[in-house]
Protein backbone atom coordinates (compact mmCIF):
# COMPACT_ATOMS: atom_id res chain seq x y z
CA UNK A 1 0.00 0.00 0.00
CA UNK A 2 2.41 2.55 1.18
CA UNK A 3 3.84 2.04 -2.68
CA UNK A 4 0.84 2.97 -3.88
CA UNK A 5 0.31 5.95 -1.39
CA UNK A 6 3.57 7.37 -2.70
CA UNK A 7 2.88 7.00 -6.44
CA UNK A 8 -0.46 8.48 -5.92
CA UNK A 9 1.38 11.47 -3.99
CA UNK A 10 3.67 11.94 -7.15
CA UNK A 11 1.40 11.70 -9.49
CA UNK A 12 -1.34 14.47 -7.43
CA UNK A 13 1.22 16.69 -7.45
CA UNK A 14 2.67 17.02 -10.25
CA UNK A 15 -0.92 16.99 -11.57
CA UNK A 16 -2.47 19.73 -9.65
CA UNK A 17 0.77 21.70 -8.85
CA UNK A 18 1.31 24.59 -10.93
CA UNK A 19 2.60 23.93 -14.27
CA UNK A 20 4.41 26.24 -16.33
CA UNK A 21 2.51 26.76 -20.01
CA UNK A 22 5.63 25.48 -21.83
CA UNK A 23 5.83 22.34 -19.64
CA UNK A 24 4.59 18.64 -21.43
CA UNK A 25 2.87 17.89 -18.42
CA UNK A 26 0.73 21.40 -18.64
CA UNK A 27 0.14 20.80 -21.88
CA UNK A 28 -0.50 17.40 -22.11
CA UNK A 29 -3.62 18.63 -19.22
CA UNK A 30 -4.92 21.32 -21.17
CA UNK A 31 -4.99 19.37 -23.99
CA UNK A 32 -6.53 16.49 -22.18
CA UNK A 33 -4.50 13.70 -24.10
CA UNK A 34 -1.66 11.49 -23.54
CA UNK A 35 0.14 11.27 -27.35
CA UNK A 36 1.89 7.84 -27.20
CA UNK A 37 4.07 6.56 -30.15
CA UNK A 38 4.18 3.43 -31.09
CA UNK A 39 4.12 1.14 -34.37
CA UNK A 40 1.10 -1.06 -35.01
CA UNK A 41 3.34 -3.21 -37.37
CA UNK A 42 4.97 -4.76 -34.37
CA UNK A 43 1.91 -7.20 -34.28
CA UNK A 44 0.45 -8.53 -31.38
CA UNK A 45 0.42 -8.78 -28.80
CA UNK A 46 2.01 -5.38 -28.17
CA UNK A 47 0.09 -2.95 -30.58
CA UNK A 48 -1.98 -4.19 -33.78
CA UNK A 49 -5.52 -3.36 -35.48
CA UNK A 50 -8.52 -5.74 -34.02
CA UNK A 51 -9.55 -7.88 -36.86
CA UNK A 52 -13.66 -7.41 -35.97
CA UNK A 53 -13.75 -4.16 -35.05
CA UNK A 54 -12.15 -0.76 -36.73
CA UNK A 55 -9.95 -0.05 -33.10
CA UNK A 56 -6.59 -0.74 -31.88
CA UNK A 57 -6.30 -3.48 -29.60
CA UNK A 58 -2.93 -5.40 -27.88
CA UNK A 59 -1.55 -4.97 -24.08
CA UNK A 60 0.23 -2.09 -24.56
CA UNK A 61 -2.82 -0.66 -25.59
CA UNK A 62 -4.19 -1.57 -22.44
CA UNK A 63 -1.65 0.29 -20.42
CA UNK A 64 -1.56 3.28 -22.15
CA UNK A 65 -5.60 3.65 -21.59
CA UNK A 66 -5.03 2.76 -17.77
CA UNK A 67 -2.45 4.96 -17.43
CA UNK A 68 -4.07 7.92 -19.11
CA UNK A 69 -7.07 7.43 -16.91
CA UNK A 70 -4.95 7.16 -13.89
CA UNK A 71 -3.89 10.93 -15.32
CA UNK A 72 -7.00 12.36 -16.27
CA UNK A 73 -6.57 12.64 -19.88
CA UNK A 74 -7.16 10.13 -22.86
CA UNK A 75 -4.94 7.74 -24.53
CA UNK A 76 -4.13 8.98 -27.82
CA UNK A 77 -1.39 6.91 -30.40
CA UNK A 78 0.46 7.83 -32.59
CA UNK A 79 2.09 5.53 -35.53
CA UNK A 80 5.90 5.89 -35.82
CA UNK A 81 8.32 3.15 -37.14
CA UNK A 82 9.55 1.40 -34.17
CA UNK A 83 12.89 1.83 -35.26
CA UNK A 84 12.60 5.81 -34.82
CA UNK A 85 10.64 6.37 -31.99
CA UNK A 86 13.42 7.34 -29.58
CA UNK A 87 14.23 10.15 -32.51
CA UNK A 88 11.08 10.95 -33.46
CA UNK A 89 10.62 11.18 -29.22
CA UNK A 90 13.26 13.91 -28.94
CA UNK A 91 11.46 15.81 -31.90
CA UNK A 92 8.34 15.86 -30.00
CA UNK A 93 6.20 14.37 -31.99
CA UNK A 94 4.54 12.81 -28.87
CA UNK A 95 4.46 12.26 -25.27
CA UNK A 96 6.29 8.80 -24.32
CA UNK A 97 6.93 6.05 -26.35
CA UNK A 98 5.45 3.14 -25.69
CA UNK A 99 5.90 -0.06 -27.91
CA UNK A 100 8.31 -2.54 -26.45
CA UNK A 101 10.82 -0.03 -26.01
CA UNK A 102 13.93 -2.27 -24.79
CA UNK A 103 16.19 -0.51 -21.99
CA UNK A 104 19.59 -0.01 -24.12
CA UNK A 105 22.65 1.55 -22.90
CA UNK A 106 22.50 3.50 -26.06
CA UNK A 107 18.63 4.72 -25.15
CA UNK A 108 19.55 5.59 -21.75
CA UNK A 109 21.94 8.05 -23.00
CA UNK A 110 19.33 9.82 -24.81
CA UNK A 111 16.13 9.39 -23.27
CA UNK A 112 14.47 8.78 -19.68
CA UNK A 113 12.90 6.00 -18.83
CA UNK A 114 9.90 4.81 -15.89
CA UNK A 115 10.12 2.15 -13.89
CA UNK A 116 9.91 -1.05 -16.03
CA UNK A 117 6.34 -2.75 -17.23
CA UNK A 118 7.56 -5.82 -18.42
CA UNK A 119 10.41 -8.43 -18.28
CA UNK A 120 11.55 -10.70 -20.84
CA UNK A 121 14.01 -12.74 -22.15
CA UNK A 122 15.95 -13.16 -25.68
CA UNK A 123 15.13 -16.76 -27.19
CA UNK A 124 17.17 -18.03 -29.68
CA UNK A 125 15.06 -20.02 -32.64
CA UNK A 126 16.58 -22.52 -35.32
CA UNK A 127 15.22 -25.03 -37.84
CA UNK A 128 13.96 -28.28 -35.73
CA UNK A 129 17.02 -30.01 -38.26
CA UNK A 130 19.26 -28.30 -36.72
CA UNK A 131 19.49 -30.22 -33.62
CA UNK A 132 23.35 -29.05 -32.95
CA UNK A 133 22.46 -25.28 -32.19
CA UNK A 134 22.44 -24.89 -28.25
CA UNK A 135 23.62 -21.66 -27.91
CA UNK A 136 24.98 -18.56 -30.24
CA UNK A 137 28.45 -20.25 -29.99
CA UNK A 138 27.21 -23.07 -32.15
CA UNK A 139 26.33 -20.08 -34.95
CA UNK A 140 29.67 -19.00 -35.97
CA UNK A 141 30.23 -17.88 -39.18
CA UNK A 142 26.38 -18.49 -39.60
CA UNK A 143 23.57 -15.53 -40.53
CA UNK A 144 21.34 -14.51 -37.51
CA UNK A 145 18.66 -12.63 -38.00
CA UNK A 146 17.24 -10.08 -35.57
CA UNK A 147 15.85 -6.22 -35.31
CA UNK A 148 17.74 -3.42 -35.56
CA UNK A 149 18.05 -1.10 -32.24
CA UNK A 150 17.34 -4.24 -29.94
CA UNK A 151 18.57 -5.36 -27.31
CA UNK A 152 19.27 -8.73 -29.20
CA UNK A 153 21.38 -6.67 -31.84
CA UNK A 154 23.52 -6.20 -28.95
CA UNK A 155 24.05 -9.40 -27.65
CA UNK A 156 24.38 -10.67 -31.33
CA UNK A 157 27.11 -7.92 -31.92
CA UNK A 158 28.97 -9.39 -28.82
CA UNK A 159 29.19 -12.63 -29.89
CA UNK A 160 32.17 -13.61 -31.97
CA UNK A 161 31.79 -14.99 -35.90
CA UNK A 162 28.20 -13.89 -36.30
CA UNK A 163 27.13 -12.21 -39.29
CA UNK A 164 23.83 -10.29 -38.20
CA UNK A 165 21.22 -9.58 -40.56
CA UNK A 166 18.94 -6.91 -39.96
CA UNK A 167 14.53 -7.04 -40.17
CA UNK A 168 12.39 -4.22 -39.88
CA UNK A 169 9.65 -6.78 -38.99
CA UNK A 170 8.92 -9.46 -36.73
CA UNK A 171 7.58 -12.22 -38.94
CA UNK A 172 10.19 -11.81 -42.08
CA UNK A 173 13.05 -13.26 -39.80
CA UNK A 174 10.91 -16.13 -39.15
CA UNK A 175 10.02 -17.02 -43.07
CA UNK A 176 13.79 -16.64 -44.16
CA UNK A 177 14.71 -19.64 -41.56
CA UNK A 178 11.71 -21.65 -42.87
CA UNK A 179 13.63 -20.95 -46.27
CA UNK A 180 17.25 -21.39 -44.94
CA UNK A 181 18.27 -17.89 -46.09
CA UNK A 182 19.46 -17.51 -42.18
CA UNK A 183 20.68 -20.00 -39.73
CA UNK A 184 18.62 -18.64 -36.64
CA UNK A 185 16.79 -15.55 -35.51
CA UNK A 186 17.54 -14.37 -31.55
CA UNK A 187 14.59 -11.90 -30.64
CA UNK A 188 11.95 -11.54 -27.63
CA UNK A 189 10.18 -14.15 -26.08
CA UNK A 190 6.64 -12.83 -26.81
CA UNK A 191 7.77 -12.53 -30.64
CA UNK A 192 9.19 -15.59 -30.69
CA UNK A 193 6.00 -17.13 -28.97
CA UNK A 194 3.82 -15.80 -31.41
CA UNK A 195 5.73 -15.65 -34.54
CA UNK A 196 8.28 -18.41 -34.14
CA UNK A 197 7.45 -21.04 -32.43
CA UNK A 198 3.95 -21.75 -34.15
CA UNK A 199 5.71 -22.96 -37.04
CA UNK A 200 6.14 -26.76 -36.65
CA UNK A 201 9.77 -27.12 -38.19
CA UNK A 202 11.10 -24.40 -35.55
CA UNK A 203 12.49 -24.77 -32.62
CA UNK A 204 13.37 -22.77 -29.37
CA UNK A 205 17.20 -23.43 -28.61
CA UNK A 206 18.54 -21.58 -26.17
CA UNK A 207 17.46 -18.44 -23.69
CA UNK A 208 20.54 -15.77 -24.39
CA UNK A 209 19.96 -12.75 -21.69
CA UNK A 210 17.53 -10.86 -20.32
CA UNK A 211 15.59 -7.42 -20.42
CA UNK A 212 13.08 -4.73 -19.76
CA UNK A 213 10.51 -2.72 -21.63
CA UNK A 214 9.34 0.81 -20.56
CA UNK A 215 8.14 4.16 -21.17
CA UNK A 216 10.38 6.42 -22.79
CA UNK A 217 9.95 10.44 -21.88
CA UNK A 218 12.31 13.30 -23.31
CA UNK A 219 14.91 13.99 -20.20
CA UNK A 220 14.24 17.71 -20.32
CA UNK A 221 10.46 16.55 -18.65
CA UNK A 222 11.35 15.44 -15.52
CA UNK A 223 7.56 16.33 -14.03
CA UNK A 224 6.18 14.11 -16.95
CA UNK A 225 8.36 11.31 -16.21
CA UNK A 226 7.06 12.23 -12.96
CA UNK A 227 3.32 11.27 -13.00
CA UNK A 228 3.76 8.81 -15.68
CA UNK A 229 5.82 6.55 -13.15
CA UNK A 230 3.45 7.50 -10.30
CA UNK A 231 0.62 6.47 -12.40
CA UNK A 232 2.60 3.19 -13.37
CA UNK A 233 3.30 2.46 -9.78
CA UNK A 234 -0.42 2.98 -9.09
CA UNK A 235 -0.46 0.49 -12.27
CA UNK A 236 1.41 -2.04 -10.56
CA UNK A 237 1.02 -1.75 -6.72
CA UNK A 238 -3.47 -2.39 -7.63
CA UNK A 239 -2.65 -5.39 -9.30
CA UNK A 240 -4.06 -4.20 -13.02
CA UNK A 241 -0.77 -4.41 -14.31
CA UNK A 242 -1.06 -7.56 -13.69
CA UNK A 243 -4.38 -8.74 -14.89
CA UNK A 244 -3.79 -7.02 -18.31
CA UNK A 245 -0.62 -9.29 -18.82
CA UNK A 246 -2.74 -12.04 -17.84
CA UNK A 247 -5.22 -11.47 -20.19
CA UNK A 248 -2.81 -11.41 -23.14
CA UNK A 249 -1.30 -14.63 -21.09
CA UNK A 250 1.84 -12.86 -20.88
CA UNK A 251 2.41 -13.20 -16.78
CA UNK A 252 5.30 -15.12 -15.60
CA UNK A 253 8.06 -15.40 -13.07
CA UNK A 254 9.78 -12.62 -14.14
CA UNK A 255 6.87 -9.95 -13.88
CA UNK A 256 7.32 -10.41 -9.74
CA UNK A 257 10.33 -8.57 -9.50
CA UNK A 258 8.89 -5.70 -11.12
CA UNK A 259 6.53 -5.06 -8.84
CA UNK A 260 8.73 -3.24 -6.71
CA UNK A 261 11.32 -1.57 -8.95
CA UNK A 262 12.20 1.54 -9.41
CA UNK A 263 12.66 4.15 -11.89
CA UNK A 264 15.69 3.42 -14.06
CA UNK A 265 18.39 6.03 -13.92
CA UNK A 266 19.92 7.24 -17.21
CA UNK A 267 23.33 7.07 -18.34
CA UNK A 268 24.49 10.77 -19.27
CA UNK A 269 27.47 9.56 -20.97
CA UNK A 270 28.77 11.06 -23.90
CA UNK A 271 27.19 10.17 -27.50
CA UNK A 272 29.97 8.61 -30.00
CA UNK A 273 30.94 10.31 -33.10
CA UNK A 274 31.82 9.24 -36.47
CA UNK A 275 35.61 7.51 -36.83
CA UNK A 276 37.16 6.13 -39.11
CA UNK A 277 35.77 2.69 -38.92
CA UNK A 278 32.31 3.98 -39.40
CA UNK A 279 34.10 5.86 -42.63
CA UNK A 280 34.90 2.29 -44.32
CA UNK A 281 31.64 0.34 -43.87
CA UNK A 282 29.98 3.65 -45.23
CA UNK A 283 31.94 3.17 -48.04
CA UNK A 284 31.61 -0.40 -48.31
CA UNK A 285 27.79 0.51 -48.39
CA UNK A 286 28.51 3.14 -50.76
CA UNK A 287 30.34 0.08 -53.15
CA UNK A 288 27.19 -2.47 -52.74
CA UNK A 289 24.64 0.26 -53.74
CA UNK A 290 26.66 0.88 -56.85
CA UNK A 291 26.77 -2.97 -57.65
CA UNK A 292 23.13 -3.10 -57.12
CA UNK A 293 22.80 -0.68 -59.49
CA UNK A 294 24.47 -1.56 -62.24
CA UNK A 295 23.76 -5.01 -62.32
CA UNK A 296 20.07 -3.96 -62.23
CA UNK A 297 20.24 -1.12 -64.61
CA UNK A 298 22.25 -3.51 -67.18
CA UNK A 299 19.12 -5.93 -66.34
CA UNK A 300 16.51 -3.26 -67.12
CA UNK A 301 18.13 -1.67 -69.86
CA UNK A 302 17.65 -5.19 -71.19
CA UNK A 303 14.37 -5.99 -70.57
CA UNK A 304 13.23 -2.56 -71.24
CA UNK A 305 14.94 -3.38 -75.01
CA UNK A 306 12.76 -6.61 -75.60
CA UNK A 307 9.63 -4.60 -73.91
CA UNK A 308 9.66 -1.85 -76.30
CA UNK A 309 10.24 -4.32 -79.58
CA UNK A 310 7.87 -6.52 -78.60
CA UNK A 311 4.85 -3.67 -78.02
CA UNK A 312 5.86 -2.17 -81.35
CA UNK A 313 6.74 -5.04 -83.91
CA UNK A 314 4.71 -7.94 -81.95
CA UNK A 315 1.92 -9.44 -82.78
CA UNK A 316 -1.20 -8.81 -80.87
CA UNK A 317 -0.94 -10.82 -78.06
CA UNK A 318 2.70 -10.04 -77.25
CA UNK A 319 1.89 -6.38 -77.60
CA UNK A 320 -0.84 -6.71 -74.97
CA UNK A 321 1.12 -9.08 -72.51
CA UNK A 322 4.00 -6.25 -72.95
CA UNK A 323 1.90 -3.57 -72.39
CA UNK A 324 0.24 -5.01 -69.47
CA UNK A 325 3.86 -5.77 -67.52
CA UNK A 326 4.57 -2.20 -68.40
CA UNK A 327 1.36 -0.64 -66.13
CA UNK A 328 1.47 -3.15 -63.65
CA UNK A 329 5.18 -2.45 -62.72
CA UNK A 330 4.80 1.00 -63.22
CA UNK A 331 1.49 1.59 -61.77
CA UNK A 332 2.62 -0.47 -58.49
CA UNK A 333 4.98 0.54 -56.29
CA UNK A 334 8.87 -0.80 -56.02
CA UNK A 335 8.74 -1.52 -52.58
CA UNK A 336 5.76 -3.54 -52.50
CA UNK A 337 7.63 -5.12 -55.63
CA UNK A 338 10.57 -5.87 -53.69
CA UNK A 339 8.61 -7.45 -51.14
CA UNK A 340 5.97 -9.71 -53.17
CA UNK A 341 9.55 -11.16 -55.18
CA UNK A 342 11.54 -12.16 -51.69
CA UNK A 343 8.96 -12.95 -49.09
CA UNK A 344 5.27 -13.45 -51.39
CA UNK A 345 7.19 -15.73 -53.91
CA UNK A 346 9.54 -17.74 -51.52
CA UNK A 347 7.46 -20.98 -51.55
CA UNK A 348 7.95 -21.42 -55.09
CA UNK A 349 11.02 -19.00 -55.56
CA UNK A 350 13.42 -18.38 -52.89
CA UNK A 351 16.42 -16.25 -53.68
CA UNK A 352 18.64 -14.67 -51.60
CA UNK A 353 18.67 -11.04 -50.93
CA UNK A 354 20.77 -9.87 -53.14
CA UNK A 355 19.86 -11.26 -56.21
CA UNK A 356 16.46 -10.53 -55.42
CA UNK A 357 17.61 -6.91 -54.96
CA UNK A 358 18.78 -6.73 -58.41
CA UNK A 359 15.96 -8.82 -59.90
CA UNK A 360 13.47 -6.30 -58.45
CA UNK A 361 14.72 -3.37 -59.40
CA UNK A 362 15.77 -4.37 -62.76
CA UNK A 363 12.24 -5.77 -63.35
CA UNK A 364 10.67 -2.60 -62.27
CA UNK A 365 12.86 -0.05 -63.96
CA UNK A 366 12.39 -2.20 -67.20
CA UNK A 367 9.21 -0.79 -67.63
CA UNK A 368 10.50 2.92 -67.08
CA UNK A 369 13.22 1.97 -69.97
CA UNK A 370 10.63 0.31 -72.12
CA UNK A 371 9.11 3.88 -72.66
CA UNK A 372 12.72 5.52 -73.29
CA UNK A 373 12.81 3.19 -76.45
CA UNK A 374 9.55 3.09 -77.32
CA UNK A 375 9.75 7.00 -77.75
CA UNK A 376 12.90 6.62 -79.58
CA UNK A 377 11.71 3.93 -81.84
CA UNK A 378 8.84 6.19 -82.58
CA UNK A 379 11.37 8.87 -83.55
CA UNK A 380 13.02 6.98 -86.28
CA UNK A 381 11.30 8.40 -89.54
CA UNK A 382 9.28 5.44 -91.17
CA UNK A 383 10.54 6.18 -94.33
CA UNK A 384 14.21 4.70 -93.59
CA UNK A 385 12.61 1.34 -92.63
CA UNK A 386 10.86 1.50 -95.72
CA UNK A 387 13.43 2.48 -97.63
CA UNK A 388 15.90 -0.96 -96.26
CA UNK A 389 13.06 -3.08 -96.61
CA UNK A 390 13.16 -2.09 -100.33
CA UNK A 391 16.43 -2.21 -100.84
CA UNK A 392 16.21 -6.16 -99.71
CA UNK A 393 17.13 -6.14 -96.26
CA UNK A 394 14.79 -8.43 -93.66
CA UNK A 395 12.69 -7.11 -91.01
CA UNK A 396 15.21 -8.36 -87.93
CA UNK A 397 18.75 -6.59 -90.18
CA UNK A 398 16.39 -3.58 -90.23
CA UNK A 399 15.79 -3.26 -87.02
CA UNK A 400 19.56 -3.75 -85.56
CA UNK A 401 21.09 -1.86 -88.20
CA UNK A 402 18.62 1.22 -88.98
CA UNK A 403 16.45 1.65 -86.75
CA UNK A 404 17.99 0.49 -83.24
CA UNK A 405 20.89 2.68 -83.39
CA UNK A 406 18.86 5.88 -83.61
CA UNK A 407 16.41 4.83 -81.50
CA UNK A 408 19.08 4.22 -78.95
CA UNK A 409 20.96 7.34 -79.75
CA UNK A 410 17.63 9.32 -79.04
CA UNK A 411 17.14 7.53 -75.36
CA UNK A 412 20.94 7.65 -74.07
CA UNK A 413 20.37 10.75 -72.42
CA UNK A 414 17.32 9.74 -70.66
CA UNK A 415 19.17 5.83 -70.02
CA UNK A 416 21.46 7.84 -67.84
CA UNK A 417 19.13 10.32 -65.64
CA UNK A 418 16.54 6.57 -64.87
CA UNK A 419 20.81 5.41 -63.40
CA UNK A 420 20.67 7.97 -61.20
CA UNK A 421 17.09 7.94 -60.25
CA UNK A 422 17.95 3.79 -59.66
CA UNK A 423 20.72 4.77 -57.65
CA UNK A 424 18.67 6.23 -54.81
CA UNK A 425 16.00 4.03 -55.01
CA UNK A 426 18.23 1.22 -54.28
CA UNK A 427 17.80 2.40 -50.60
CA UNK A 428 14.54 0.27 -50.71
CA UNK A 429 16.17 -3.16 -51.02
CA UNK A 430 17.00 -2.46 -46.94
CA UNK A 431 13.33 -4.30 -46.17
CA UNK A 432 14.64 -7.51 -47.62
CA UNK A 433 17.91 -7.61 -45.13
CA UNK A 434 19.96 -5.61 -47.92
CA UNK A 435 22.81 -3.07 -45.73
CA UNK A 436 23.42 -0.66 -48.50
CA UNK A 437 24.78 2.94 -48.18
CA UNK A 438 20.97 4.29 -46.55
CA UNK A 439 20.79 1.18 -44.38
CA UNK A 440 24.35 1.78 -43.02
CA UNK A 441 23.61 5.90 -42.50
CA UNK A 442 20.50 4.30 -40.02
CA UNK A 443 22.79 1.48 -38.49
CA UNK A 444 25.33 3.81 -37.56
CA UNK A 445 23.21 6.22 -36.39
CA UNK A 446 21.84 4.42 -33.68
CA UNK A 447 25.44 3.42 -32.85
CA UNK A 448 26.47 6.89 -32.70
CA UNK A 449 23.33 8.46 -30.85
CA UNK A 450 22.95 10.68 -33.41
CA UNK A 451 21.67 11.33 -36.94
CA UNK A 452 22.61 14.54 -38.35
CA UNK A 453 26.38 12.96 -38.90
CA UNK A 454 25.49 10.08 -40.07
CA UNK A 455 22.72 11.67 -42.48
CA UNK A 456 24.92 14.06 -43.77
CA UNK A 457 27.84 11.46 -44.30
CA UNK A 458 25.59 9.42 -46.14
CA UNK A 459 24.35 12.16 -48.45
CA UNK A 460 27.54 13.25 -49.49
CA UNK A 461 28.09 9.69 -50.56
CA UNK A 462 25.08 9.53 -52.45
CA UNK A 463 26.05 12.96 -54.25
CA UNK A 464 29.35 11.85 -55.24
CA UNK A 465 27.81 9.30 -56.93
CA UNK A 466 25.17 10.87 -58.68
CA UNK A 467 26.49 14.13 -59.61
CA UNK A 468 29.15 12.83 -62.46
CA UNK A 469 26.10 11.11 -63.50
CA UNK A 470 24.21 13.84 -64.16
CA UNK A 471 26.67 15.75 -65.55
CA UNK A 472 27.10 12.75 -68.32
CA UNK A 473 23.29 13.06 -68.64
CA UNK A 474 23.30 16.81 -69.13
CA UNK A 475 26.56 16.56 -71.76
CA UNK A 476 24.48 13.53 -73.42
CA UNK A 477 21.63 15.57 -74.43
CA UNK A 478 24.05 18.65 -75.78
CA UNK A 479 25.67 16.49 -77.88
CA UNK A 480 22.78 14.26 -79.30
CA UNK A 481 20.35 16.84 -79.46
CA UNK A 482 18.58 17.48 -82.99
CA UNK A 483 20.59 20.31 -85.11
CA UNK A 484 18.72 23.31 -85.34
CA UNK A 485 16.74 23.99 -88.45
């Protein structure tokens, strides 16, 4: 009780003390919410849509509505990628965050954090065939999957031999050890509960470490932090902490100890900046986005060839089955592309990342390159094809000595600004486990606690890159430009 007394105390005064105008806590009263960030493709059962009814639902959910009662306002979310809510935290974009927010060394340096609302554990999950795997020292030289920004990430990193490999979601890591793209995935208990160890040729191997979610509050809001932990100790100390875990089956052993901890302190130590080492993998990013590119651009330029041939010398059908890849690619976007080729197709396809990196984006900027040559087909006066048919020459010697050339002569200029454009939109291939140069600017930013660095490292990158394209482009369409009249 006298736990309760004393988070009720807190929590009454900071509420009804007087709060400057400028102050989270004042304003979070006068406007009678409680803006909590979170990401509702995290699943259940932390935050996800309820399938009957048009409403968020998951325990987390459940805690934020307690809590906001317990403070006199409503609970009001707000969707952020989970893997920039501490940033997106400091912007102000809301409150707290609240969505299985692990307790990091790195996070304590940069935010503030209530007492904890839930312990777990790190399970480690491999292929029922693999009956060797006890521990991560079995997995050396072996592909782990995980999140990035988790606690996991860390104990991953510690181990010796692993190569990591980096989701954004919680049930991809699962599907690429079904497939053998990975060798095991380390993440949460309640993921791997729910996401893992369904699937009947997984198998729970090992328990590697422990942790603790909680709320995350900017650390220039200490009165905020305030009444959220009172109103989290009220939480506890009541016992409705408890039954809401329950009810999403969630209570164990480990949820005892919380009930009488205390707010954790933060570590003020100093963020990291950029060295050297960071330098070299951003330029080893910088040399796989450029591989990606031109393997897929040589691939596109390709298929964006037979495209444009086939909807203007084909016969009917193969001028509708080329026009209708050209929409749907180009009518649909890349990413969803990306992710229909490596996760929708892996029952009867599997590849692995990278040459499904390639394959996607050369499929999808085939259609962009179809039109280049179509247009510069189009451009080829009729009259010289009439005139070589005439003079004997067949259809096919036409067409790759007449009419190709020009054609291609009139797109080169274009070829080279859809390279560029490629370039950056390699960035996308990071949701099927790809670390190019973008990837590595986020990776390294959470390393270094910071993201204008990292951001601005990575941009230079990118313009290096680009800009003696476009110059190419630019001195392309001087010199094959039309003569003036």
């Amino acid at each position: 009780m006298w736990l309760r007394a004393v988070a009720l105390a807190a929590f009454f005064s900071a509420a009804c003390g007087r709060v400057p105008v400028d102050d989270a806590l004042g304003r979070m009263t006068t406007r009678g919410t409680i803006r909590w960030g979170g990401d509702v493709q995290g699943g259940e059962p932390y935050v996800f849509q309820d399938p009957g009814r048009d409403r968020l639902v998951g325990f987390e959910v459940e805690i934020a509505d307690a809590l906001a009662r317990r403070l006199g306002v409503r609970a009001e979310f707000v969707q952020n990628d989970w893997q920039t809510l501490i940033p997106s935290l400091e912007r102000g974009d809301f409150d707290v965050a609240l969505n299985g927010i692990e307790v990091t060394a790195a996070r304590r340096a940069r935010v503030a954090f209530t007492r904890p609302y839930y312990a777990f554990s790190e399970t480690l999950v491999t292929r029922r065939a693999d009956g060797a795997v006890r521990g991560l020292a079995d997995l050396r030289a072996q592909r782990v999957g995980t999140l990035e920004g988790s606690l996991a990430l860390d104990l991953l990193r510690a181990a010796p031999g692993i190569d990591v490999v980096l989701y954004e979601g919680v049930e991809e890591p699962y599907l690429d050890l079904e497939r053998g793209r990975i060798a095991a995935v380390l993440l949460d208990n309640i993921i791997a509960a729910r996401y893992g160890l369904p699937r009947p040729t997984l198998r729970a191997a090992a328990t590697v470490g422990e942790g603790v979610y909680a709320i995350a509050v900017r650390p220039d809001e200490p009165r905020l932090l305030t009444a959220v932990d009172g109103a989290l100790a009220a939480l506890a100390a009541d016992g409705e902490l408890r039954r809401i875990l329950e009810r999403w089956n969630l209570w164990d052993g480990r949820q005892t100890a919380l009930a009488a901890a205390a707010p954790l302190a933060r570590d003020d130590a100093a963020r990291g900046g950029l060295t050297v080492a960071h330098l070299r993998l951003f330029v080893r990013g910088a040399a796989f986005t450029v591989v990606i590119s031109a393997l897929a651009m040589v691939l596109a330029i390709a298929g964006g060839l037979v495209l444009s041939i086939a909807r203007r010398y084909g016969g009917p059908a193969l001028q509708a089955a080329a026009g209708v890849y050209v929409e749907v690619f180009r009518g649909t976007p890349v990413l969803l592309q990306l992710y229909v080729l490596y996760y929708g197709l892996a029952p009867i396809l599997t590849l692995d990342a990278f040459t499904a990196a390639v394959v996607g984006l050369g499929l999808n900027y085939a259609a962009y390159e179809s039109e280049l040559y179509r247009a510069g087909l189009e451009a080829v006066p009729a009259g010289q094809t009439e005139a070589a048919l005439a003079l004997g020459m067949s259809r096919w010697t036409t067409l790759r000595r007449i009419v190709l050339p020009q054609a291609l002569r009139v797109a080169l200029p274009g070829v080279a600004n859809d390279f560029i454009a490629l370039l950056k939109d390699s960035s996308l291939v990071s949701v099927i486990t790809v670390v190019e140069l973008t990837k590595q600017m986020t990776i390294t930013a959470v390393d270094v606690r910071g993201w204008l660095g990292p951001g601005l490292l990575c941009a230079g990158l990118y313009l290096i890159l680009s800009y003696p394209l476009s110059r190419l482009a630019r001195r392309l369409e001087r010199r094959l430009a039309p003569a003036p009249a």
